[in-house]
PDB file of N, CA and C in Angstrom:
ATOM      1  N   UNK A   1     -34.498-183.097 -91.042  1.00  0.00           N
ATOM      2  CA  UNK A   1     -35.304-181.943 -90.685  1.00  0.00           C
ATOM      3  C   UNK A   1     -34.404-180.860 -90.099  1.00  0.00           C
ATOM      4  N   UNK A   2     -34.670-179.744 -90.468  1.00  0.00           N
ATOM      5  CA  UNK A   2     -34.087-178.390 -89.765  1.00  0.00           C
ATOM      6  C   UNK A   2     -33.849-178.368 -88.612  1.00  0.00           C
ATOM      7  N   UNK A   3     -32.995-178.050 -87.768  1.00  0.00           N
ATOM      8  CA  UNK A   3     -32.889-177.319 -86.089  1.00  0.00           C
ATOM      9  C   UNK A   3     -32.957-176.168 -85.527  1.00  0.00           C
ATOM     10  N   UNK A   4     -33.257-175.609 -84.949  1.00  0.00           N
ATOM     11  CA  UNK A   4     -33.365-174.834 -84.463  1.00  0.00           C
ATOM     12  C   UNK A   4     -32.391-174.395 -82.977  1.00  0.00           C
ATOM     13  N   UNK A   5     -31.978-173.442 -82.725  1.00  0.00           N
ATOM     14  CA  UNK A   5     -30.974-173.105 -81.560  1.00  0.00           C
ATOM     15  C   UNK A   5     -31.900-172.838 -80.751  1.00  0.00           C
ATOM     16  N   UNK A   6     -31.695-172.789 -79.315  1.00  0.00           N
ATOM     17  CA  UNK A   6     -32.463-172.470 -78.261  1.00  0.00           C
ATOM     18  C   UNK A   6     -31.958-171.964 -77.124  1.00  0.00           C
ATOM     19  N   UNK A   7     -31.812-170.918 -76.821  1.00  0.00           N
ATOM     20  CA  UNK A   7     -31.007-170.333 -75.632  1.00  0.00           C
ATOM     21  C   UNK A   7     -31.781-170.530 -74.160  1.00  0.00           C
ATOM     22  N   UNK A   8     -31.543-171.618 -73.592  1.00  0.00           N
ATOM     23  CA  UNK A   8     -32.330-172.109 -72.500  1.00  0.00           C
ATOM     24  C   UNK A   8     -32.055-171.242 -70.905  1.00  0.00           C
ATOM     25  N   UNK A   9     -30.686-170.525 -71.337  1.00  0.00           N
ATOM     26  CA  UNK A   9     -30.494-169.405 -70.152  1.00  0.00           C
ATOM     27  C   UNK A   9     -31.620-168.080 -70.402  1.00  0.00           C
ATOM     28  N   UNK A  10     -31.987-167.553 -71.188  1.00  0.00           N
ATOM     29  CA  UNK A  10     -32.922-166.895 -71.605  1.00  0.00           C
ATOM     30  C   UNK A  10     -33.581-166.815 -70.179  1.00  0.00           C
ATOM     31  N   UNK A  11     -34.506-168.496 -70.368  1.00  0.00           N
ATOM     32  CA  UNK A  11     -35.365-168.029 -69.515  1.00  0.00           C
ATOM     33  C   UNK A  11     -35.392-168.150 -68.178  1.00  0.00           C
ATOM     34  N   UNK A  12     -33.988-168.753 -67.533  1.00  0.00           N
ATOM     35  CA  UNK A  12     -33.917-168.312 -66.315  1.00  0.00           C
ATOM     36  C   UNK A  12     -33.413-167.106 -65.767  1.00  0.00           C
ATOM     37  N   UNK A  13     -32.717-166.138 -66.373  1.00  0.00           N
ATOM     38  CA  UNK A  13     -32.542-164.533 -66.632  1.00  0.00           C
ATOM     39  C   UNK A  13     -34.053-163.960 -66.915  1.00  0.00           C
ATOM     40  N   UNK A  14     -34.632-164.063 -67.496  1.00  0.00           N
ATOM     41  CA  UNK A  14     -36.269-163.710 -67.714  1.00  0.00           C
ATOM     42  C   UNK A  14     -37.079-163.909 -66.477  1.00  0.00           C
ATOM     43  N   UNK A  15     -36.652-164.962 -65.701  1.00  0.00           N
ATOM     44  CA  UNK A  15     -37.622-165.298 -64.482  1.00  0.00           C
ATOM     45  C   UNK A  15     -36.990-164.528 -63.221  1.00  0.00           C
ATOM     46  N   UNK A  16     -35.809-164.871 -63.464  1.00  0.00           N
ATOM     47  CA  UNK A  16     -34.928-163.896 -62.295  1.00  0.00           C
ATOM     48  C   UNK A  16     -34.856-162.457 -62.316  1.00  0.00           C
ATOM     49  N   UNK A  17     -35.072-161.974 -63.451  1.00  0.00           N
ATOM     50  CA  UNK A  17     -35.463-159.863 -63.817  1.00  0.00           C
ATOM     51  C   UNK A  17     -36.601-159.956 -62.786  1.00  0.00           C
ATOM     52  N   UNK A  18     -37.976-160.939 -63.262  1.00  0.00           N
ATOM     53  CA  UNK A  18     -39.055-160.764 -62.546  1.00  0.00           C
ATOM     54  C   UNK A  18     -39.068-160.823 -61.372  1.00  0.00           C
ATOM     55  N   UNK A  19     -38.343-161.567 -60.563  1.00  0.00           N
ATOM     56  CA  UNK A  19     -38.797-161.643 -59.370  1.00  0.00           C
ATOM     57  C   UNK A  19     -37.552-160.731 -58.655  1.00  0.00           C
ATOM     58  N   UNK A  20     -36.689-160.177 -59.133  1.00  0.00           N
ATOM     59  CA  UNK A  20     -35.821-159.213 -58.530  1.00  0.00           C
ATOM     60  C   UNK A  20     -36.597-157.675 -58.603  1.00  0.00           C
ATOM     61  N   UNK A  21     -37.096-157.744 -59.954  1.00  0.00           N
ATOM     62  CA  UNK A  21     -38.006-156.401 -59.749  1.00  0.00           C
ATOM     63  C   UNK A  21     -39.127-156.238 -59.368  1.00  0.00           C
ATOM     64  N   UNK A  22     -39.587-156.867 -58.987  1.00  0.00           N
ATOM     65  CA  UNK A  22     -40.742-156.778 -58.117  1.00  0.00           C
ATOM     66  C   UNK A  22     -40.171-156.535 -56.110  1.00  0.00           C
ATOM     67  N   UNK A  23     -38.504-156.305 -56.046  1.00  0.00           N
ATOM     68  CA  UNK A  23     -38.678-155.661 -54.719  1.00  0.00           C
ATOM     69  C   UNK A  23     -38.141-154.459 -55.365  1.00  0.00           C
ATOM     70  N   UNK A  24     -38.084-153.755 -56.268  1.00  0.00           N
ATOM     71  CA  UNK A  24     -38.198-152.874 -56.773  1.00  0.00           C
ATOM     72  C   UNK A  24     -39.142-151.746 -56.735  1.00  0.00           C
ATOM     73  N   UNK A  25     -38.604-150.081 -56.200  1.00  0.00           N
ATOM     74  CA  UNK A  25     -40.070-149.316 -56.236  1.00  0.00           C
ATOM     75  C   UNK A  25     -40.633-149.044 -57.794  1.00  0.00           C
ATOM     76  N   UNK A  26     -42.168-148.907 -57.606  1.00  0.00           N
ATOM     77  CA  UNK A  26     -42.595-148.895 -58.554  1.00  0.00           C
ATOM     78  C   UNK A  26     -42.125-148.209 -59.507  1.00  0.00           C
ATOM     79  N   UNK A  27     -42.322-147.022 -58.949  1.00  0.00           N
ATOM     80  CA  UNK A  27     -41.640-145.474 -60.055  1.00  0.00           C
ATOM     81  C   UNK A  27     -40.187-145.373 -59.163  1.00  0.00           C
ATOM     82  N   UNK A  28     -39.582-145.383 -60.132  1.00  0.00           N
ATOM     83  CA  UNK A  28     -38.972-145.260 -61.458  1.00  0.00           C
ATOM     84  C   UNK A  28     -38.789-146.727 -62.009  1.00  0.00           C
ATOM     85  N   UNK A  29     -38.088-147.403 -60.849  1.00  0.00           N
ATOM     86  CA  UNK A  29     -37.778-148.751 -61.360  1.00  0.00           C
ATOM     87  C   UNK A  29     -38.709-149.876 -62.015  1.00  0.00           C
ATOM     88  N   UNK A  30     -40.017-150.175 -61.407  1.00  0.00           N
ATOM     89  CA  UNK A  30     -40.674-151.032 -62.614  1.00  0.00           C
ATOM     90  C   UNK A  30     -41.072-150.350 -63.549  1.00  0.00           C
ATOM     91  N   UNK A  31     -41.438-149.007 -63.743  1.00  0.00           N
ATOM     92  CA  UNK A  31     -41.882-148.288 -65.015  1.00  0.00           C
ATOM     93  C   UNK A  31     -40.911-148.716 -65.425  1.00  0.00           C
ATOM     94  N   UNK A  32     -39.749-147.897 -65.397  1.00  0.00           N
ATOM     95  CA  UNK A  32     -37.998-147.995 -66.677  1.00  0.00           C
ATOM     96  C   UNK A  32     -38.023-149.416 -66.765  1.00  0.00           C
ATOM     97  N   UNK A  33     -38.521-150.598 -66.421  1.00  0.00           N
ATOM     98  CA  UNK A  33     -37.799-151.889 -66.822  1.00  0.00           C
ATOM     99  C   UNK A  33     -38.819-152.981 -67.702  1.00  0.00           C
ATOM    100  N   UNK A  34     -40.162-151.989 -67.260  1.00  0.00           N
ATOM    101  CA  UNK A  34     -41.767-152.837 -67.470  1.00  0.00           C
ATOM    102  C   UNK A  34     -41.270-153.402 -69.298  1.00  0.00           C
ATOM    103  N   UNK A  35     -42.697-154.106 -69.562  1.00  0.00           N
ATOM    104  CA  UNK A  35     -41.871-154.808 -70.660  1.00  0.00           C
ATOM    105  C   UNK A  35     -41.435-154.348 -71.825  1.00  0.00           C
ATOM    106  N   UNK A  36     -42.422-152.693 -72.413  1.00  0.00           N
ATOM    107  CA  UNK A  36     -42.469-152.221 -73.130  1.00  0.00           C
ATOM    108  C   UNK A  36     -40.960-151.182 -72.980  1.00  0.00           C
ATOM    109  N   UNK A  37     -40.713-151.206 -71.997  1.00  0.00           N
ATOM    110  CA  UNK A  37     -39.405-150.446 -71.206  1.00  0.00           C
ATOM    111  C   UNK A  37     -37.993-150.674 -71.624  1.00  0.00           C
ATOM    112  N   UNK A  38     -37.753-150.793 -70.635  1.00  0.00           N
ATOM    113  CA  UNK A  38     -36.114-151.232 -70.684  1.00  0.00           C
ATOM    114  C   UNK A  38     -35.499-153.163 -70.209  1.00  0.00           C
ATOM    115  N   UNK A  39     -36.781-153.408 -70.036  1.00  0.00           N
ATOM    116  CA  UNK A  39     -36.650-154.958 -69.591  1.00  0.00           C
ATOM    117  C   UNK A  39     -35.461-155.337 -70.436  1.00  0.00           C
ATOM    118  N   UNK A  40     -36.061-155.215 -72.109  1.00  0.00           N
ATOM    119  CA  UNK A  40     -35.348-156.158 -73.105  1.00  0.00           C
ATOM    120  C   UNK A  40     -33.451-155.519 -72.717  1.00  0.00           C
ATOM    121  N   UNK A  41     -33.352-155.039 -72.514  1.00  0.00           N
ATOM    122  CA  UNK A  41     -31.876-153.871 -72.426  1.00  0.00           C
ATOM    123  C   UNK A  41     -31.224-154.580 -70.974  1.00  0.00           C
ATOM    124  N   UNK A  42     -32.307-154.846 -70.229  1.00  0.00           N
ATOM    125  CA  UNK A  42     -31.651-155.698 -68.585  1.00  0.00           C
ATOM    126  C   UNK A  42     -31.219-157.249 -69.079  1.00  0.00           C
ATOM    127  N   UNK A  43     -31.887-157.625 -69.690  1.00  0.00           N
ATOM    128  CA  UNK A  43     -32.321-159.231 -69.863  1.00  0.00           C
ATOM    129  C   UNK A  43     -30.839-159.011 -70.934  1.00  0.00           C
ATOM    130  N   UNK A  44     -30.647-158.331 -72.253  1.00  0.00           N
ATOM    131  CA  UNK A  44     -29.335-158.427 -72.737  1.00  0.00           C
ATOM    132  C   UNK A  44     -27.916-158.136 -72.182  1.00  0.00           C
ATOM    133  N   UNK A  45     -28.157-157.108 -71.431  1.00  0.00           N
ATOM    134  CA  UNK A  45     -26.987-156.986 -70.543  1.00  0.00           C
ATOM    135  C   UNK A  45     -26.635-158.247 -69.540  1.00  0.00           C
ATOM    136  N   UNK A  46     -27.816-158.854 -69.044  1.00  0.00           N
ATOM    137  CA  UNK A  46     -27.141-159.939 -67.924  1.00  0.00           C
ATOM    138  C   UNK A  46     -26.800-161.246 -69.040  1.00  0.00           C
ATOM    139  N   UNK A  47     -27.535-161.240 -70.100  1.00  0.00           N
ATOM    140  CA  UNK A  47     -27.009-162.425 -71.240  1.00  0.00           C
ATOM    141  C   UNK A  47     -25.321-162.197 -71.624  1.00  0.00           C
ATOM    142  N   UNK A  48     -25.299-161.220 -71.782  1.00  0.00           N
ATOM    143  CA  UNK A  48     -23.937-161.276 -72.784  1.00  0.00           C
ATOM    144  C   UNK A  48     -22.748-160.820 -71.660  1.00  0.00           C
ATOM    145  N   UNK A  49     -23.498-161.449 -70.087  1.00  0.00           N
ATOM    146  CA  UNK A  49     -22.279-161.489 -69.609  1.00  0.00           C
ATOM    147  C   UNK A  49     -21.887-162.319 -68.534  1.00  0.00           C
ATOM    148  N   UNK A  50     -23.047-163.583 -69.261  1.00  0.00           N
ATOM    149  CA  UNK A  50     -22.919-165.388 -68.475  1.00  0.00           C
ATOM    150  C   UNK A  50     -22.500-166.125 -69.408  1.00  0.00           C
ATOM    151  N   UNK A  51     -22.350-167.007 -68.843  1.00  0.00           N
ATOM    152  CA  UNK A  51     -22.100-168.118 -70.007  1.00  0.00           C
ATOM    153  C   UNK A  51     -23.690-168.575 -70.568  1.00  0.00           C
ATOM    154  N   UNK A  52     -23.696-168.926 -71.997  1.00  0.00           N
ATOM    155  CA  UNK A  52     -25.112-169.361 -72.049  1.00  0.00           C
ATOM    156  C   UNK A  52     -25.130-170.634 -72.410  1.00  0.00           C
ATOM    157  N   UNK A  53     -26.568-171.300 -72.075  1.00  0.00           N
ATOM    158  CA  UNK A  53     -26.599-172.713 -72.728  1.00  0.00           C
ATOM    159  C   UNK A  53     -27.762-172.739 -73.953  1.00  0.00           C
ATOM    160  N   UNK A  54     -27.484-173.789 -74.390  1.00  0.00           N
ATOM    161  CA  UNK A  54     -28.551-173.632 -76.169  1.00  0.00           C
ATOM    162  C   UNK A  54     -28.794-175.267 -75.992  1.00  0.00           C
ATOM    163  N   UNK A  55     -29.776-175.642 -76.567  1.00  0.00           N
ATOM    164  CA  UNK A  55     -30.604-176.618 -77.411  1.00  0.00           C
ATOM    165  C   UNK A  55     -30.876-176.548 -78.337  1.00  0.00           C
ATOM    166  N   UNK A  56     -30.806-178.056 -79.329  1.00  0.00           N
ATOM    167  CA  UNK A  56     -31.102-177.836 -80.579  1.00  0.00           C
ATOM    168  C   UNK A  56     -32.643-178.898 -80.570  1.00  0.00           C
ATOM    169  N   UNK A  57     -33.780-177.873 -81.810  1.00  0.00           N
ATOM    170  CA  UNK A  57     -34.637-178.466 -81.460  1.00  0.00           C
ATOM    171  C   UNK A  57     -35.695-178.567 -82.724  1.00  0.00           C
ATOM    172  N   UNK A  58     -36.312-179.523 -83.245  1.00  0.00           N
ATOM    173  CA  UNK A  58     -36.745-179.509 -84.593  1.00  0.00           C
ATOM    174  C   UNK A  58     -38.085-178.339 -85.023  1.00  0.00           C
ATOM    175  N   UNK A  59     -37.359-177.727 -86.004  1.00  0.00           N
ATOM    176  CA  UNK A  59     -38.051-176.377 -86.349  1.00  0.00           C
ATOM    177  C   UNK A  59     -39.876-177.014 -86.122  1.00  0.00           C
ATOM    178  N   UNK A  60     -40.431-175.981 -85.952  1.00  0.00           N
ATOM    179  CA  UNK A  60     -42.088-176.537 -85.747  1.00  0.00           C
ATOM    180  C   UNK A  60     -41.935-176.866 -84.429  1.00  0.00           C
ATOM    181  N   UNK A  61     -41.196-177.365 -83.377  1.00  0.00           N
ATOM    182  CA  UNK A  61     -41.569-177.856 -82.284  1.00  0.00           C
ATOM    183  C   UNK A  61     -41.573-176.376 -81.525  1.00  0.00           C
ATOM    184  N   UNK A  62     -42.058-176.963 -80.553  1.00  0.00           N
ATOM    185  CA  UNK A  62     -41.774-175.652 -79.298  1.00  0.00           C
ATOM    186  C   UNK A  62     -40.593-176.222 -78.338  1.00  0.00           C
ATOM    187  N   UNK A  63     -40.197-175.291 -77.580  1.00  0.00           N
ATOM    188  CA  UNK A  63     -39.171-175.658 -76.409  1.00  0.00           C
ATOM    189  C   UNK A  63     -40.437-176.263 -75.446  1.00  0.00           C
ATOM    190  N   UNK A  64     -41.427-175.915 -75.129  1.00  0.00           N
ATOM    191  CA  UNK A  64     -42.434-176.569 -74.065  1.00  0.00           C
ATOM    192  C   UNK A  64     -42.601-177.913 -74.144  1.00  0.00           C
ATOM    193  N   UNK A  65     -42.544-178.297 -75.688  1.00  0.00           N
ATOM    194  CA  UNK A  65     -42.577-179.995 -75.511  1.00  0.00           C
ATOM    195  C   UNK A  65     -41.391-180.533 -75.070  1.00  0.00           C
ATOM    196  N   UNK A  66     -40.486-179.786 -75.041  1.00  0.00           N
ATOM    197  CA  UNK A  66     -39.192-180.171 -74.301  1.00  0.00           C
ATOM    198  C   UNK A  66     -38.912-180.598 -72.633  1.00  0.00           C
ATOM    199  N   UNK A  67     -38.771-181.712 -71.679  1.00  0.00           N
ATOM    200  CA  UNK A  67     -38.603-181.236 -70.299  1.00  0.00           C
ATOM    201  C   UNK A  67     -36.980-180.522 -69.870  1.00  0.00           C
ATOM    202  N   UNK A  68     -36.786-179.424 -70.174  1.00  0.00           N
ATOM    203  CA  UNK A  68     -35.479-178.406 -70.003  1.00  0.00           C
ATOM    204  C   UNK A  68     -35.531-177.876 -69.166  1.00  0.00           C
ATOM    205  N   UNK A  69     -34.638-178.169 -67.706  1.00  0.00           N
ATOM    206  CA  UNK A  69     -34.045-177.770 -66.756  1.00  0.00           C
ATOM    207  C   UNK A  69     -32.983-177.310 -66.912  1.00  0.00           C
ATOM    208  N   UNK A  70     -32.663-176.590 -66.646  1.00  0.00           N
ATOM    209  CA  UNK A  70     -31.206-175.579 -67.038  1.00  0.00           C
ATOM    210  C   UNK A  70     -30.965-175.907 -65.269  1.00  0.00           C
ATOM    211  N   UNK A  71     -30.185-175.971 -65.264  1.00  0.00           N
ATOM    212  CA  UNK A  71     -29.331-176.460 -63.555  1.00  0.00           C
ATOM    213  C   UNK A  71     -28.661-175.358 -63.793  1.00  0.00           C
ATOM    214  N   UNK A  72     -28.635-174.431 -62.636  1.00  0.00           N
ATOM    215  CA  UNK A  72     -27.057-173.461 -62.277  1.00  0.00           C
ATOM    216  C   UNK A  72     -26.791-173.524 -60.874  1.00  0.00           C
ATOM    217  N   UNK A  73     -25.694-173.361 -60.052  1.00  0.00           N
ATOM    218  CA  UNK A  73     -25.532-173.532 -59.116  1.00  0.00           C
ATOM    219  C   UNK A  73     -25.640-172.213 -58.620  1.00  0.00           C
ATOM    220  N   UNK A  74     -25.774-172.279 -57.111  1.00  0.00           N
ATOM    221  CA  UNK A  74     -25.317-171.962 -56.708  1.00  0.00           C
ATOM    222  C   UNK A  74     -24.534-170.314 -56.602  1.00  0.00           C
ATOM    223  N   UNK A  75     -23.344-170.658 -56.975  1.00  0.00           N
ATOM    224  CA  UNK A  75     -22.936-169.491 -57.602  1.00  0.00           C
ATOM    225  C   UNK A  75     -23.231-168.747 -58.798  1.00  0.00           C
ATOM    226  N   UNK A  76     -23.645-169.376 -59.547  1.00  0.00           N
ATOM    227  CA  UNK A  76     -23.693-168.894 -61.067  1.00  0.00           C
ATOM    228  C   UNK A  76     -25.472-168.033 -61.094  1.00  0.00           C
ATOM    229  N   UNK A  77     -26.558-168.341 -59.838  1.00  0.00           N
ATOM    230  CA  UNK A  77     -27.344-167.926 -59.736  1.00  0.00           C
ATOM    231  C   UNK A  77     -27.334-166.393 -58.896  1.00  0.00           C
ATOM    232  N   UNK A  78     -26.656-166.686 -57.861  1.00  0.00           N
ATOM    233  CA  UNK A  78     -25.888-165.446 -57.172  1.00  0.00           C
ATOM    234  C   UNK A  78     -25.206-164.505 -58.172  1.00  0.00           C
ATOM    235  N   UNK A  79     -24.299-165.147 -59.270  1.00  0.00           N
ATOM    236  CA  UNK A  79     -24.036-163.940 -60.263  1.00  0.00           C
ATOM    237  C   UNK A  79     -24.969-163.499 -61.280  1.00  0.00           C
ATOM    238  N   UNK A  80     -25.469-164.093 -61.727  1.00  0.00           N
ATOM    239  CA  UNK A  80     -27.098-163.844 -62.652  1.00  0.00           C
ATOM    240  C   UNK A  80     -27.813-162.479 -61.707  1.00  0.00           C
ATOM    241  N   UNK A  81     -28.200-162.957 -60.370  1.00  0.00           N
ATOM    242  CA  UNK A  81     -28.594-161.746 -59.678  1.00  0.00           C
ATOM    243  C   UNK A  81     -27.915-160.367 -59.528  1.00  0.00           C
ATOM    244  N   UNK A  82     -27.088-160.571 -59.344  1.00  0.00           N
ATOM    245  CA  UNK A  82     -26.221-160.086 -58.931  1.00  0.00           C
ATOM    246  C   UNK A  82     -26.030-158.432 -60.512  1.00  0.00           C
ATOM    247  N   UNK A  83     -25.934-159.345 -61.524  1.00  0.00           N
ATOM    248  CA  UNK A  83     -25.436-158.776 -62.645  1.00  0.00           C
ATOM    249  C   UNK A  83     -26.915-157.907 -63.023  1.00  0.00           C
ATOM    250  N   UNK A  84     -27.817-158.613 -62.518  1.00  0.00           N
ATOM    251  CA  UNK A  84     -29.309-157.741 -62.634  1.00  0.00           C
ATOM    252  C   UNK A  84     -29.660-156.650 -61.919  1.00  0.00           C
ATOM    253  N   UNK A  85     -28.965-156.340 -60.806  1.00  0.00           N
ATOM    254  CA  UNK A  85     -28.880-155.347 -59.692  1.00  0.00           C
ATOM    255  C   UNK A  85     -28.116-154.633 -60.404  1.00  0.00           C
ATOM    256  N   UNK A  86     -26.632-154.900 -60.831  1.00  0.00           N
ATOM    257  CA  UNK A  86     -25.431-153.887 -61.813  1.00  0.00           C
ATOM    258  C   UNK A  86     -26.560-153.782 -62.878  1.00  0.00           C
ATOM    259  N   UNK A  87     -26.999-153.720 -63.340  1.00  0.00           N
ATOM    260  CA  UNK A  87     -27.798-153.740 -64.804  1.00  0.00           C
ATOM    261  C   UNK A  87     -28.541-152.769 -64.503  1.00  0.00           C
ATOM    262  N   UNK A  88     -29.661-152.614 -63.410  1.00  0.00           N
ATOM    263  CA  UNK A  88     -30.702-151.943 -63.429  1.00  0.00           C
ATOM    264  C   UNK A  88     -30.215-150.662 -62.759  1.00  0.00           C
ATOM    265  N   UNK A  89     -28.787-150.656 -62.073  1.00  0.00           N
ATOM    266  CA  UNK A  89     -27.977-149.314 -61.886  1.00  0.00           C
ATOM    267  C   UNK A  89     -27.575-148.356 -62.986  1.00  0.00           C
ATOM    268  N   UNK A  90     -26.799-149.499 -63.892  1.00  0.00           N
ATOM    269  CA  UNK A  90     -25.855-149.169 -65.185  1.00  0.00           C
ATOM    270  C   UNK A  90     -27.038-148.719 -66.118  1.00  0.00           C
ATOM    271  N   UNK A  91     -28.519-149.089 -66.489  1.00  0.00           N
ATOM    272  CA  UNK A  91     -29.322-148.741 -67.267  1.00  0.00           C
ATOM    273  C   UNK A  91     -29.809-147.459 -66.773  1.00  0.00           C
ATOM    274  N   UNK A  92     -29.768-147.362 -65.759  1.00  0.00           N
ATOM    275  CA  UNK A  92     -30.867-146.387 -65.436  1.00  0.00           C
ATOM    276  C   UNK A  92     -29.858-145.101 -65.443  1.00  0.00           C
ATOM    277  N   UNK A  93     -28.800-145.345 -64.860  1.00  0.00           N
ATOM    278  CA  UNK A  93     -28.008-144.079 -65.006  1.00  0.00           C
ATOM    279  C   UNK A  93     -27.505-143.979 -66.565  1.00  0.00           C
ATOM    280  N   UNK A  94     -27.394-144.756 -67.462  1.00  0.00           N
ATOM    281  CA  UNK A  94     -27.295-144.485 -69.213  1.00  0.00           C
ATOM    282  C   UNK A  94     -28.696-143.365 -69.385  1.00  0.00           C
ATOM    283  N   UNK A  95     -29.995-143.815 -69.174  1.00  0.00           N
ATOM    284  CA  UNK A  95     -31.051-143.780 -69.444  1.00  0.00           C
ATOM    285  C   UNK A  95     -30.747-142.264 -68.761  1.00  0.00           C
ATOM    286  N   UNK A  96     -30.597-141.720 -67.724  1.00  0.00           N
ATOM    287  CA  UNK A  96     -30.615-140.490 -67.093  1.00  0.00           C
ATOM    288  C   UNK A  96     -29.511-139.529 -67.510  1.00  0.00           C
ATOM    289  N   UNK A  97     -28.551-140.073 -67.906  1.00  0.00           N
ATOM    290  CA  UNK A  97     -27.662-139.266 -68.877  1.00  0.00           C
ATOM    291  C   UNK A  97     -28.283-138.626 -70.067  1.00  0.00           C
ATOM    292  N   UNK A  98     -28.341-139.609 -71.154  1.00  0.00           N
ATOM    293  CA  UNK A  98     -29.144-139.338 -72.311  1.00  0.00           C
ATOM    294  C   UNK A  98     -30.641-138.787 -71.968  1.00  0.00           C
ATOM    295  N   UNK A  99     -31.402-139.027 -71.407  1.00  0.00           N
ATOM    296  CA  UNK A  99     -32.429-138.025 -70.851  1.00  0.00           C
ATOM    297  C   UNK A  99     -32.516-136.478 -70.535  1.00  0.00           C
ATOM    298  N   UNK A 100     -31.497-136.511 -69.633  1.00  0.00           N
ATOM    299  CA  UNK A 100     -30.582-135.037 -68.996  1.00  0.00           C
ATOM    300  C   UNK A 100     -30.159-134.504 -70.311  1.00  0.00           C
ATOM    301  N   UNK A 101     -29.314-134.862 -71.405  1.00  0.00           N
ATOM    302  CA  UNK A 101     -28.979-134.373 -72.429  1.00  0.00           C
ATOM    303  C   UNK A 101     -29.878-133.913 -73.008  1.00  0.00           C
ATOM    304  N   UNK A 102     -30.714-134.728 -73.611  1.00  0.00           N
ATOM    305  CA  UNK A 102     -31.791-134.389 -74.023  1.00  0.00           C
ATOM    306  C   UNK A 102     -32.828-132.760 -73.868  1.00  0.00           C
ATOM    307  N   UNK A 103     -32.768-133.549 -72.904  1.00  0.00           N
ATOM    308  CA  UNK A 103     -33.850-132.147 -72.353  1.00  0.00           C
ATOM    309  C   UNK A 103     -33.050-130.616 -72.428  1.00  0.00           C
ATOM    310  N   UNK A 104     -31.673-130.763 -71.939  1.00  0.00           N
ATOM    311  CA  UNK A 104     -31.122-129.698 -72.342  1.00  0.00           C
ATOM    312  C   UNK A 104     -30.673-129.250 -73.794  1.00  0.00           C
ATOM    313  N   UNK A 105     -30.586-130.113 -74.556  1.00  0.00           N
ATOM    314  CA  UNK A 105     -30.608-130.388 -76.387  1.00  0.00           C
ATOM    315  C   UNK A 105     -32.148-129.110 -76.548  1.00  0.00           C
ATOM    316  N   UNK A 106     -33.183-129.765 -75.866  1.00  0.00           N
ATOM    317  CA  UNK A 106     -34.473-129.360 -76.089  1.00  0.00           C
ATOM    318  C   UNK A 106     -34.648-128.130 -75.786  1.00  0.00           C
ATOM    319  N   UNK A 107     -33.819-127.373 -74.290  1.00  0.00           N
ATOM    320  CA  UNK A 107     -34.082-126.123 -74.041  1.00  0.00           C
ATOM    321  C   UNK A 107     -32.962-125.450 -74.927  1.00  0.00           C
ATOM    322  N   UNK A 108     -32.094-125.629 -75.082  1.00  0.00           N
ATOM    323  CA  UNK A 108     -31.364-124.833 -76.470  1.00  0.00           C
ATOM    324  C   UNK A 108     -32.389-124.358 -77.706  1.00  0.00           C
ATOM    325  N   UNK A 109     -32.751-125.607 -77.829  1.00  0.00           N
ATOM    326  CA  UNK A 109     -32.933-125.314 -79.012  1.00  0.00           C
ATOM    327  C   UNK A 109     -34.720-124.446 -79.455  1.00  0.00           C
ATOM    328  N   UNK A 110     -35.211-124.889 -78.055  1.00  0.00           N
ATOM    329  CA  UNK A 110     -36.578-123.907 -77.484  1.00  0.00           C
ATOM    330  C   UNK A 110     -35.636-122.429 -77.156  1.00  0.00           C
ATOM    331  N   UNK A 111     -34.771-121.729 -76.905  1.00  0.00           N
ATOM    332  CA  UNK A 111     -34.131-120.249 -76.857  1.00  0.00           C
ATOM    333  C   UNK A 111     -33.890-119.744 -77.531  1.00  0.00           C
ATOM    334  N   UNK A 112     -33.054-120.872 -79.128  1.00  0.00           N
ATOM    335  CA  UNK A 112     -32.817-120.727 -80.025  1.00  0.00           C
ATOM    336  C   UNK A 112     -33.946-119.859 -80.862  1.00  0.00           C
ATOM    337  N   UNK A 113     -35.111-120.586 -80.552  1.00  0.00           N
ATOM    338  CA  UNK A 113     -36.550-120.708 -81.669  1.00  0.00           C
ATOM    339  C   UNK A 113     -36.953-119.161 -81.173  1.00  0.00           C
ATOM    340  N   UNK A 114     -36.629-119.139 -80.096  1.00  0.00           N
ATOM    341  CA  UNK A 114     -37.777-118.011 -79.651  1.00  0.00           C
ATOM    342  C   UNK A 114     -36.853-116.125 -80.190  1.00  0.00           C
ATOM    343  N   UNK A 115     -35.597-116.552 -80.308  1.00  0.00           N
ATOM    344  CA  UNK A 115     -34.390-115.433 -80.939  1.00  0.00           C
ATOM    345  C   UNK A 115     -35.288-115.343 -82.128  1.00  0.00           C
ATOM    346  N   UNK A 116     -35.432-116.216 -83.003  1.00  0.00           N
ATOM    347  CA  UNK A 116     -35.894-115.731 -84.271  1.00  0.00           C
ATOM    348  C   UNK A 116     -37.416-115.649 -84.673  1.00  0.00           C
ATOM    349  N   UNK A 117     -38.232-115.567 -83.825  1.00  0.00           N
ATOM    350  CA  UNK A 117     -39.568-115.041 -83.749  1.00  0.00           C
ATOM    351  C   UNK A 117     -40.199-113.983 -83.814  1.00  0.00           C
TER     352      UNK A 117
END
């Protein structure tokens, strides 16, 4: 039967966004991160810069029938946090760059429009 990969750090990075942003103020920070947001952009940034662990698991099953404890110590939970705090700095100031651009992209090109009217 087929296998399937399973990235079991996933979801302790997924549980740890949540409960770090929630001492988070609402506006700006849970809006920019909510799920439809920038969550997915936090949750990849702190992935691709832990070590991860995987399971292999027969296609059709779920990981829930699985009992998967992902153990981290200690330290490695302190850096998970840690990298979620750098994350929601590093995003938000990307996000406010390209925003800022933007908008000034937008008033150009609103001065532009109004020259040839």
């Amino acid at each position: 039967m087929q296998k399937n990969l399973v990235n079991i750090t996933l979801g302790v990075v997924t549980e740890e966004v949540e409960i770090i942003l929630e001492s988070y103020p609402k506006y700006p920070d849970q809006e920019a991160f909510s799920p439809s947001g920038l969550r997915q952009d936090l949750i990849a940034y702190v992935l691709s810069r832990v070590p991860n662990k995987y399971i292999a698991i027969d296609s059709g099953e779920s990981v829930s029938n699985h009992t998967v404890q992902v153990r981290c110590s200690s330290e490695q939970l302190l850096r998970i946090e840690d990298l979620i705090h750098t994350g929601i700095r590093d995003l938000l100031d990307s996000y406010e760059k390209i925003d800022y651009r933007l908008r000034e992209q937008l008033k150009s090109c609103s001065t532009v429009a109004t020259w040839f009217r």
